[in-house]
Protein backbone atom coordinates (compact mmCIF):
# COMPACT_ATOMS: atom_id res chain seq x y z
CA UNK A 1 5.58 28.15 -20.75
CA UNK A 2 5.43 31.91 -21.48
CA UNK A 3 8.66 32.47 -19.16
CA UNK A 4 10.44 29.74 -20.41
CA UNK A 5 9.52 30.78 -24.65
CA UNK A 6 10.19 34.42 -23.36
CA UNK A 7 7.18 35.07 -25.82
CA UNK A 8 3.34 35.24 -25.10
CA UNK A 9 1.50 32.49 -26.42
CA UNK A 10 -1.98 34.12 -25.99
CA UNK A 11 -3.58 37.00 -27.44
CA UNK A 12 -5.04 38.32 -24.32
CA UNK A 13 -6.61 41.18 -26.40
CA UNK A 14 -9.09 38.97 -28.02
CA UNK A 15 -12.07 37.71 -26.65
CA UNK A 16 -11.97 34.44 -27.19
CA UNK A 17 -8.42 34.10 -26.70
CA UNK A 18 -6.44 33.41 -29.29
CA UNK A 19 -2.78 31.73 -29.73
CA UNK A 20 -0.33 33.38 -31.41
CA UNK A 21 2.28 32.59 -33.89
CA UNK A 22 4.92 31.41 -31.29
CA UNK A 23 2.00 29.36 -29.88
CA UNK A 24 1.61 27.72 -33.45
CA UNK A 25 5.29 26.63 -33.29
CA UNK A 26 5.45 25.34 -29.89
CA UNK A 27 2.14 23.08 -30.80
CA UNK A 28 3.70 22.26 -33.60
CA UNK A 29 6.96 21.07 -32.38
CA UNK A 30 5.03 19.26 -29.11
CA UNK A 31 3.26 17.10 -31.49
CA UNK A 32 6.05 15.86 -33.11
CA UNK A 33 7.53 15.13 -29.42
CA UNK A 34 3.93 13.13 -28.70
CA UNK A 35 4.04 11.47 -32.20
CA UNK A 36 7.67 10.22 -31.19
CA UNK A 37 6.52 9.07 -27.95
CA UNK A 38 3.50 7.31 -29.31
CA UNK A 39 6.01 5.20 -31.53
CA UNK A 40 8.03 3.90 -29.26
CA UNK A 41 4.74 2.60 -27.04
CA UNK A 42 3.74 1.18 -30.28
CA UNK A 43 7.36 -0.59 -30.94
CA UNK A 44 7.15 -2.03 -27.20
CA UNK A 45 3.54 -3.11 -28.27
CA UNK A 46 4.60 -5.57 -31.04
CA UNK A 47 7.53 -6.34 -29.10
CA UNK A 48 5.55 -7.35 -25.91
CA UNK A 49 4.15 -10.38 -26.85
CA UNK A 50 7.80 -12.09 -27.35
CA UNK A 51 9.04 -10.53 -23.90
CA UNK A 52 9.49 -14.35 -21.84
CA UNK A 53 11.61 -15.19 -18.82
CA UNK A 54 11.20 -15.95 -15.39
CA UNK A 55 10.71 -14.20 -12.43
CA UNK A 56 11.19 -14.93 -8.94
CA UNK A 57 8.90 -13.24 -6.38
CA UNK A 58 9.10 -12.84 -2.69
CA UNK A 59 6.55 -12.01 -0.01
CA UNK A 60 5.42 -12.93 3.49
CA UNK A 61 3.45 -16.06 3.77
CA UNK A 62 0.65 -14.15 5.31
CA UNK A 63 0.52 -11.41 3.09
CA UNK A 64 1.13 -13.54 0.00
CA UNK A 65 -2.95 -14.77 -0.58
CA UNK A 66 -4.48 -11.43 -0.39
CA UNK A 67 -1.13 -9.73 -3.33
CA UNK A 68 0.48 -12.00 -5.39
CA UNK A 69 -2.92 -13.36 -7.17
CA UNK A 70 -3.72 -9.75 -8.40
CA UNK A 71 -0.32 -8.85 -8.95
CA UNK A 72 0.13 -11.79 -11.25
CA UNK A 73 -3.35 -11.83 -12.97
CA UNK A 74 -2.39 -8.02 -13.84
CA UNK A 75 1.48 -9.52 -15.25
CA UNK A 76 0.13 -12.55 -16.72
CA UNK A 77 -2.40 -10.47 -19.12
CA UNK A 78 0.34 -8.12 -20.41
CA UNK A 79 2.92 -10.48 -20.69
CA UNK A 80 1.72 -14.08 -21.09
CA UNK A 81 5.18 -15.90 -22.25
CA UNK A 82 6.82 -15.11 -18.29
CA UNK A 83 7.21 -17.48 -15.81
CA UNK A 84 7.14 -17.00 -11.77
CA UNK A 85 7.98 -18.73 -9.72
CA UNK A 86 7.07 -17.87 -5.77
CA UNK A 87 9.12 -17.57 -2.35
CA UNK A 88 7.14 -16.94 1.18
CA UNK A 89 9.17 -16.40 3.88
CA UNK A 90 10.09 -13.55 6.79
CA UNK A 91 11.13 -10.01 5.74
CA UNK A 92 14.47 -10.46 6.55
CA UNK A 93 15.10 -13.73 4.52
CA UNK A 94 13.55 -12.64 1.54
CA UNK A 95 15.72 -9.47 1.94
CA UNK A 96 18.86 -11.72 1.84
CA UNK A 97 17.39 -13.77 -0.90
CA UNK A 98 16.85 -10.41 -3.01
CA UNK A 99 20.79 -9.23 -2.47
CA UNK A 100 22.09 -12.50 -3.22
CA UNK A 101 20.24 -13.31 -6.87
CA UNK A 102 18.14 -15.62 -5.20
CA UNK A 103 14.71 -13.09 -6.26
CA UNK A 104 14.02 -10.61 -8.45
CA UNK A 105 11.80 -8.64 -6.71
CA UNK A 106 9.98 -8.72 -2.94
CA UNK A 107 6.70 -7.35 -1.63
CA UNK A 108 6.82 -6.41 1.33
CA UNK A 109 5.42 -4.19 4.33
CA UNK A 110 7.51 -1.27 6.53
CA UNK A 111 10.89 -0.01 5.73
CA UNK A 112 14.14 -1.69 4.40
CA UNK A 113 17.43 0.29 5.59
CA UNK A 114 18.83 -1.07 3.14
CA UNK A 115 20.96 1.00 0.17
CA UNK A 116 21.07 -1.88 -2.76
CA UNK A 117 17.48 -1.96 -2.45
CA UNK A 118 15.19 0.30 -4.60
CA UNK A 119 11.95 0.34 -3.32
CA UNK A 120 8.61 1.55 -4.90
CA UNK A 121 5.04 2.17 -2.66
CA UNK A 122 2.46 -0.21 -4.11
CA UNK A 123 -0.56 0.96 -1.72
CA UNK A 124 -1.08 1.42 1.86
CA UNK A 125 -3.23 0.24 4.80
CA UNK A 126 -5.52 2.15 7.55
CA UNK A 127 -4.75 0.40 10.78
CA UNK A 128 -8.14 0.31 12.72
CA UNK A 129 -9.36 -0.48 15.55
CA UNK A 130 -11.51 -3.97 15.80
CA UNK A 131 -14.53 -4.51 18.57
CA UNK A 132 -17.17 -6.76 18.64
CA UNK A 133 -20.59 -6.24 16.96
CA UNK A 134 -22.47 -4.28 18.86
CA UNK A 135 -20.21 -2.51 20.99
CA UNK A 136 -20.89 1.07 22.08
CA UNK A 137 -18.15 3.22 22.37
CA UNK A 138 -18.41 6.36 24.63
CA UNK A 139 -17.52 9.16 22.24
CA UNK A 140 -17.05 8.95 18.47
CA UNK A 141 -16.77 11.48 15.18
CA UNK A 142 -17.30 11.85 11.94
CA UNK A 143 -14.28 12.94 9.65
CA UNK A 144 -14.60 13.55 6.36
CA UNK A 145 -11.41 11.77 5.67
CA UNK A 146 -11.62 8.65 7.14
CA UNK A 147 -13.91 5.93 5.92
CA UNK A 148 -14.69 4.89 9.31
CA UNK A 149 -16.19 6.74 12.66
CA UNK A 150 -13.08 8.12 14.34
CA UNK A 151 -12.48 6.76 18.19
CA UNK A 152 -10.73 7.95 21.06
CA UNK A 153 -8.23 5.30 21.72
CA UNK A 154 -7.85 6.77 25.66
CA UNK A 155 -11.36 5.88 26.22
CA UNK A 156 -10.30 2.35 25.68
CA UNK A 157 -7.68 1.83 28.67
CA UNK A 158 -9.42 -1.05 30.53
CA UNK A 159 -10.81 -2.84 27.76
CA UNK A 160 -8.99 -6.18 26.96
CA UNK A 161 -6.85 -6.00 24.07
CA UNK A 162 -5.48 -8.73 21.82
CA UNK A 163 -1.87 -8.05 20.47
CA UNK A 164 0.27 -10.04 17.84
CA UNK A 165 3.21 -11.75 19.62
CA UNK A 166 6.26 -9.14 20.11
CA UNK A 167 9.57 -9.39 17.90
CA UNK A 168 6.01 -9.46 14.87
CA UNK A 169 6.33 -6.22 12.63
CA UNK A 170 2.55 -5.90 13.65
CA UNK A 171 3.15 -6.36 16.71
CA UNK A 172 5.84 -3.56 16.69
CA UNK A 173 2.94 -1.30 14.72
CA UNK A 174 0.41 -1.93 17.08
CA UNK A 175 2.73 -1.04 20.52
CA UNK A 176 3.26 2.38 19.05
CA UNK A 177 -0.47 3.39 18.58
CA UNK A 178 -0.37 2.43 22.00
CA UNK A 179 2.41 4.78 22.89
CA UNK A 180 1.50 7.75 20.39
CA UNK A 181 -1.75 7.34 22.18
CA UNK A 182 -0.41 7.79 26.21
CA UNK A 183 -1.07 4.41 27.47
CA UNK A 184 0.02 0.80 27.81
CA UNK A 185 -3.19 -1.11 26.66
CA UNK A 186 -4.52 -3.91 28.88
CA UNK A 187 -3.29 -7.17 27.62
CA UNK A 188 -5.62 -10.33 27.27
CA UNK A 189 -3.46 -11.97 24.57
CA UNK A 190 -0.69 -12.44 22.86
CA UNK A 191 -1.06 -14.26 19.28
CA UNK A 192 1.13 -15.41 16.25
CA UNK A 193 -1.49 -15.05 13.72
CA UNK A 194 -4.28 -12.47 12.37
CA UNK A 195 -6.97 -14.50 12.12
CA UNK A 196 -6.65 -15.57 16.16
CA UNK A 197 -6.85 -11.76 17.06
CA UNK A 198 -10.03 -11.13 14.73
CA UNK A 199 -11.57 -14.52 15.83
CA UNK A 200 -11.30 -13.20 19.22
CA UNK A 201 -12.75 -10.06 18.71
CA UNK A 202 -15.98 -11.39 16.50
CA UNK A 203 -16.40 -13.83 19.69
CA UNK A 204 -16.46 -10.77 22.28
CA UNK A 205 -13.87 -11.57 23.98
CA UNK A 206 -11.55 -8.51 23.28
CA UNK A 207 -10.65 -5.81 20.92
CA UNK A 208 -7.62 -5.22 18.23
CA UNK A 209 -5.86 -3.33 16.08
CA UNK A 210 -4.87 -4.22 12.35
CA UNK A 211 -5.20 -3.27 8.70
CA UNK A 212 -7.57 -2.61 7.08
CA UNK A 213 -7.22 -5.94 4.98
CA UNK A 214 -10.62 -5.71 3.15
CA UNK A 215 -10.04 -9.62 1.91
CA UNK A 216 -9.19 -10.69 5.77
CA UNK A 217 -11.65 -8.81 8.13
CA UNK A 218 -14.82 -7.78 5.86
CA UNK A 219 -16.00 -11.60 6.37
CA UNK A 220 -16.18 -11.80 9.72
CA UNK A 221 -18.83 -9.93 12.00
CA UNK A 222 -16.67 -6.77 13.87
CA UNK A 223 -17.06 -3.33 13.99
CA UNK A 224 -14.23 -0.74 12.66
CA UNK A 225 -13.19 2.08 13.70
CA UNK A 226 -10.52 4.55 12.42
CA UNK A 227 -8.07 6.78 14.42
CA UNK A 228 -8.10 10.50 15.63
CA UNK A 229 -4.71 10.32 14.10
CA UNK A 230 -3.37 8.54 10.49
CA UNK A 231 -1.90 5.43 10.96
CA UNK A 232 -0.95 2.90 7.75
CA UNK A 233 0.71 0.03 6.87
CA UNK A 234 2.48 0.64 3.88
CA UNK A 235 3.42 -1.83 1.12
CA UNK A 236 6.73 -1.94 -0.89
CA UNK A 237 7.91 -3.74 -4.28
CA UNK A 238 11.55 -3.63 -3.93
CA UNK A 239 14.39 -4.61 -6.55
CA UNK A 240 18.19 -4.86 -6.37
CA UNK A 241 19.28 -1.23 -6.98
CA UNK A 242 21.54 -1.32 -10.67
């Protein structure tokens, strides 16, 4: 702020400091910015409660339980006159939904190449690794930054895997821990749905890999484990750009 003023705003010659006259004016004028600020949060206050309309949200029909309910409970409280109405469907339809008028806005996983769309992160996803209870693994760690004991994925070339069915976004997430990791893992099954993969695992049968959906997995009886490396699953609300 001093470079910018071209003036010192301390009094470095006093102990405590003290502010100086330019200091004075700068507070002084910053207030008056704040107290302008303040005002029009206070206009959109009494103007909030006659905001109404409807809007039309799109998400993934497996996704949708575990986001909408939140995201509307959060809407709903600020702005109780909207309506919503709700679209589940695949990525790329509610994409072509969103560019045509059809929705307002999508949530959605992974990337959109897509130029009319404006996209905003929401909140991201540790992909993990998912064994049965009681599993040993030969060599684990500590980090400080993951919330789970770190695992080295090599060690885990001839256990049976359980993979979500290919052409499946997860499915195209999960094939390139695989490959970042050196190895093609050994296949047991192929699924179309998350709760298959988990059942399997909580049965003994094999191991995964999937978010770290607290609202899916914490129910069921696995064990989690987090990557050497960072891998997430990142979530998206994304709006016609204009």
């Amino acid at each position: 702020v001093e470079n910018e003023l071209g003036a010192k705003i301390f009094d470095r010659s006093a102990s405590p400091l003290t502010i100086t006259y330019a200091e004075a004016k700068y507070v002084e004028a910053a207030e008056k910015i704040i107290g302008t600020i303040q005002e029009i949060y206070h206009q959109n206050d009494d103007l909030r409660d006659t905001v109404a309309g409807h809007i039309r949200i799109g998400c993934g029909p497996q996704q949708s339980p575990f986001i909408i309910p939140s995201i509307l409970k959060i809407l709903i409280e600020e702005y109780p006159n909207i309506q919503f109405s709700l679209i589940e469907d695949h990525k790329q339809i509610l994409e072509k939904s969103l560019l045509n008028g059809v929705l307002d806005v999508i949530v959605y996983s992974g990337k959109l190449n897509n130029s009319s769309i404006k996209s905003i992160p929401v909140f991201k996803e540790e992909m993990l690794l998912l064994a049965p209870s009681g599993y040993e693994p030969v060599n684990t760690f500590i980090s400080k930054d993951k919330e789970f004991p770190c695992i080295d994925l090599s060690t885990m070339e001839n256990e049976p895997i359980v993979l979500m069915k290919k052409n499946n976004q997860m499915r195209a997430m999960q094939d390139y821990i695989f490959t970042d990791n050196g190895y093609a893992p050994k296949v047991f099954l192929e699924t179309g749905h998350w709760l298959t993969s988990i059942r399997m695992v909580e049965n003994g049968l094999a191991f995964t890999i999937l978010p770290n959906a607290r609202t899916e997995i914490e129910a069921y009886k696995v064990q989690k484990f987090s990557f050497q490396k960072d891998y997430y699953r990142e979530f998206f609300i994304g709006y016609r750009k204009n």
